[in-house]
N, C-alpha and C. Protein backbone atom coordinates (compact mmCIF):
# COMPACT_ATOMS: atom_id res chain seq x y z
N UNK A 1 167.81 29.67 26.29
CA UNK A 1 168.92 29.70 25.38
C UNK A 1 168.64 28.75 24.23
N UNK A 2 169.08 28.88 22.92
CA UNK A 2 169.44 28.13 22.06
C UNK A 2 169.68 26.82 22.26
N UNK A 3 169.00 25.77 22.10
CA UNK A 3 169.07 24.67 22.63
C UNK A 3 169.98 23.81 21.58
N UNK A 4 169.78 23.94 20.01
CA UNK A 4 170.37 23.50 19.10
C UNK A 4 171.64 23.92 18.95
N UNK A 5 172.05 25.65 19.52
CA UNK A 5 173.16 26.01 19.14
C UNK A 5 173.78 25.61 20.30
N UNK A 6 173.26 25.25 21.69
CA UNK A 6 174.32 25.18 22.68
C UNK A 6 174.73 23.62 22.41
N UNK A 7 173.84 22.56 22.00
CA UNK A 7 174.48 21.09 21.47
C UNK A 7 175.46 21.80 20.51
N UNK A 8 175.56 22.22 19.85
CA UNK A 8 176.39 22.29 18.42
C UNK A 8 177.80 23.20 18.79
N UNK A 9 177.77 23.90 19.82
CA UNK A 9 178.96 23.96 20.58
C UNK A 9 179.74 23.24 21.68
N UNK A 10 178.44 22.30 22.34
CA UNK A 10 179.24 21.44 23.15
C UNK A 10 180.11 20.48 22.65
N UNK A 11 179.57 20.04 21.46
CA UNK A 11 179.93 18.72 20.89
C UNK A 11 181.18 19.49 20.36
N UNK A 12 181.30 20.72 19.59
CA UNK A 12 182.97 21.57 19.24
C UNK A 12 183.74 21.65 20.23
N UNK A 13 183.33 21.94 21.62
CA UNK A 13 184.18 22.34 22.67
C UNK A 13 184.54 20.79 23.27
N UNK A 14 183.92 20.05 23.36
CA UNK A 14 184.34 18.24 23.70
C UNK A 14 185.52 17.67 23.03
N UNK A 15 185.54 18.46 21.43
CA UNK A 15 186.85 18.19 21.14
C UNK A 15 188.40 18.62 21.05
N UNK A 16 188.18 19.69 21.51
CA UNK A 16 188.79 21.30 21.67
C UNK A 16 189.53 20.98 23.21
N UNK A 17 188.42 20.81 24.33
CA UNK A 17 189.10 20.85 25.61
C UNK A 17 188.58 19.45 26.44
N UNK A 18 189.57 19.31 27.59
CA UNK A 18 189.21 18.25 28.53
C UNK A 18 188.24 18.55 29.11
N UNK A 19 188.71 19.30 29.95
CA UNK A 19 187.95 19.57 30.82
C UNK A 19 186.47 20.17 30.89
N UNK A 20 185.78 19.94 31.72
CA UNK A 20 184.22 20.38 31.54
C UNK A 20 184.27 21.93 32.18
N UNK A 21 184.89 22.43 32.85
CA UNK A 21 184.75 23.73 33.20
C UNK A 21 185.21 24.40 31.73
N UNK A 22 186.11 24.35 30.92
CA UNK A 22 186.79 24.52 29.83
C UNK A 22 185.53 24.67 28.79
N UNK A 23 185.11 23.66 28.72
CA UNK A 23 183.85 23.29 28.00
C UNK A 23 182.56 24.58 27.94
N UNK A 24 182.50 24.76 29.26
CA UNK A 24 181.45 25.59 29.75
C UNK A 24 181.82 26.87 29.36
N UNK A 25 183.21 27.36 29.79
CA UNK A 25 183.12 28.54 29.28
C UNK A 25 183.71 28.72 27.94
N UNK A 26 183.84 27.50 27.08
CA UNK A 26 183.63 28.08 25.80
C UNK A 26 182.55 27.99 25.49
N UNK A 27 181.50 27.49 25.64
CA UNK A 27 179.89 27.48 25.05
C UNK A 27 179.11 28.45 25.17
N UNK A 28 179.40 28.98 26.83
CA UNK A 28 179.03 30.53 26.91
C UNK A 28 179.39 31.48 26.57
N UNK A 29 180.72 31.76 26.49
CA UNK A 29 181.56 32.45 26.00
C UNK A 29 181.21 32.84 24.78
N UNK A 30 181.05 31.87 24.15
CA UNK A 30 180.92 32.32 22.73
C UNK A 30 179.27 32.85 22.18
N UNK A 31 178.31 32.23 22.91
CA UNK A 31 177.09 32.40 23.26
C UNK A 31 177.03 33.89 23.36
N UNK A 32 177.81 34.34 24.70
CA UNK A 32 177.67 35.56 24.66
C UNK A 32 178.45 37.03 23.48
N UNK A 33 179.57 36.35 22.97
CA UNK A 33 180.21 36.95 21.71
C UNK A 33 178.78 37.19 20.85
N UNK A 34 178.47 36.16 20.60
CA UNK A 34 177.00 36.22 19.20
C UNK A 34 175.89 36.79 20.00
N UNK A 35 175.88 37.35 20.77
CA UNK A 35 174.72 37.74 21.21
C UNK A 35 173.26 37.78 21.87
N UNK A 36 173.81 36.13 21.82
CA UNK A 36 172.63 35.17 22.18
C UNK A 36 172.54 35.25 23.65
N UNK A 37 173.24 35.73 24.69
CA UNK A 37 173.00 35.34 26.04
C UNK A 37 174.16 36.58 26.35
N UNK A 38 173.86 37.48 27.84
CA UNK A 38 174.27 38.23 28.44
C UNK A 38 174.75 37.83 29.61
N UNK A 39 175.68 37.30 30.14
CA UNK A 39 176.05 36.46 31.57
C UNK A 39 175.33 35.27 31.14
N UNK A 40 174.32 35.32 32.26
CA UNK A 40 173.80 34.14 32.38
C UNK A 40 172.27 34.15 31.97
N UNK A 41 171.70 35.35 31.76
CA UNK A 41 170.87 35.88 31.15
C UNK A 41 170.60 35.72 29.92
N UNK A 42 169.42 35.09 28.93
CA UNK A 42 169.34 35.37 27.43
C UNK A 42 168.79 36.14 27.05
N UNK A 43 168.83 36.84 25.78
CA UNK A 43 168.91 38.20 25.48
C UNK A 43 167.76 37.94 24.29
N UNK A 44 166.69 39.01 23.93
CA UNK A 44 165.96 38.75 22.93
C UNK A 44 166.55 37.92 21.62
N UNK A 45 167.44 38.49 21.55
CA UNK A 45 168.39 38.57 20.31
C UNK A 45 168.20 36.67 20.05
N UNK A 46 168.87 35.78 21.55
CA UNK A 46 168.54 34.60 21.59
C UNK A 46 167.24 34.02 21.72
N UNK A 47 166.18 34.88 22.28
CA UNK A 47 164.88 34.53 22.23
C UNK A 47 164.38 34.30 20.96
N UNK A 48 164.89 34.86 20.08
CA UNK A 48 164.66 35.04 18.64
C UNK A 48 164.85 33.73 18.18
N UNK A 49 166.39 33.63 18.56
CA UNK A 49 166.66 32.54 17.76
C UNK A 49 166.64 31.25 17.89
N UNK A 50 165.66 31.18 19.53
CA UNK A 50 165.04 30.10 19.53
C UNK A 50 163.77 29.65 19.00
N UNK A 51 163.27 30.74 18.94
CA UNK A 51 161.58 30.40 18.64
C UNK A 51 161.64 30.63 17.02
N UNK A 52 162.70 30.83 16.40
CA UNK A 52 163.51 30.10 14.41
C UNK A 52 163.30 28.73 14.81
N UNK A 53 164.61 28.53 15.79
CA UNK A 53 164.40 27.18 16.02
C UNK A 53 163.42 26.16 15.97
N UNK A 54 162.69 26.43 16.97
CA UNK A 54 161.40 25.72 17.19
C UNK A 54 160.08 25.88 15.99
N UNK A 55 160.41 27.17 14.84
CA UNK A 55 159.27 27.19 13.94
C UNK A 55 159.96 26.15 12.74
N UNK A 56 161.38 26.30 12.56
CA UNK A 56 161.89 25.25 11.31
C UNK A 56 161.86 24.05 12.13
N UNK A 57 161.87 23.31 13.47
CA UNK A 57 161.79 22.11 13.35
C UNK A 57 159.88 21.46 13.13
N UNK A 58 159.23 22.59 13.03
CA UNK A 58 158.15 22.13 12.84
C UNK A 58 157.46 22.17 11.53
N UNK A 59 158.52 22.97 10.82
CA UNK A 59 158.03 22.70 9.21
C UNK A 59 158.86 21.73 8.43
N UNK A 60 160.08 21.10 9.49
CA UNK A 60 160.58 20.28 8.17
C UNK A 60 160.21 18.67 9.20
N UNK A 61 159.04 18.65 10.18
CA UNK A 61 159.31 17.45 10.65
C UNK A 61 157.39 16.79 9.93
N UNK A 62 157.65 17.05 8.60
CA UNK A 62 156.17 16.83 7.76
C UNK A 62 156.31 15.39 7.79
N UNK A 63 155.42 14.57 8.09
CA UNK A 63 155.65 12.78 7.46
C UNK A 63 154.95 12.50 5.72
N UNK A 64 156.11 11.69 5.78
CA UNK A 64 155.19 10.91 4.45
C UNK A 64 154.22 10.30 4.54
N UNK A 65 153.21 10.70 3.47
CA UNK A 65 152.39 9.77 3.29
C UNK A 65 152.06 8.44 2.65
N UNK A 66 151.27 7.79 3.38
CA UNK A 66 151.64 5.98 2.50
C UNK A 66 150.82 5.81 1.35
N UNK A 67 151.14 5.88 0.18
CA UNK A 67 150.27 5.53 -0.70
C UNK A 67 149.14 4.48 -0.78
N UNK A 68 147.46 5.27 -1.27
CA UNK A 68 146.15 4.26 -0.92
C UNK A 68 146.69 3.14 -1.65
N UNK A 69 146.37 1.56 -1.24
CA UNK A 69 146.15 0.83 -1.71
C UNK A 69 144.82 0.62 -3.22
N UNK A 70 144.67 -0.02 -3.94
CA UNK A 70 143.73 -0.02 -4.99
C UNK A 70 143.40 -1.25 -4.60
């Protein structure tokens, strides 16, 4: 599953509900609305949009370089 999108709903649903069962099934819930996950199952659709995931955190995690000394 979406590892970025399931943080980015937990942290919405933490403020939304008490409870952690509450929690859970809004994260999935909604998971499964977008398409990203079928039950408990993930669905290409989310395979997809993990391996986005994982290609933009590797193009924007470039370092600076330190300028040569003279």
């Amino acid at each position: 599953m979406p590892k970025d999108l399931e943080r980015k709903l937990r942290a919405e649903a933490k403020k939304k509900f008490k409870t952690k069962k509450k929690q859970d099934e809004y994260v999935y819930g909604a998971m499964n609305n977008m398409g990203a996950m079928k039950g408990n199952k993930i669905t290409s659709k989310g395979k997809a949009m993990e391996k986005a995931e994982k290609s933009k955190k590797r193009t924007t995690k470039k370092t600076a370089r330190k300028p040569k000394k003279k």
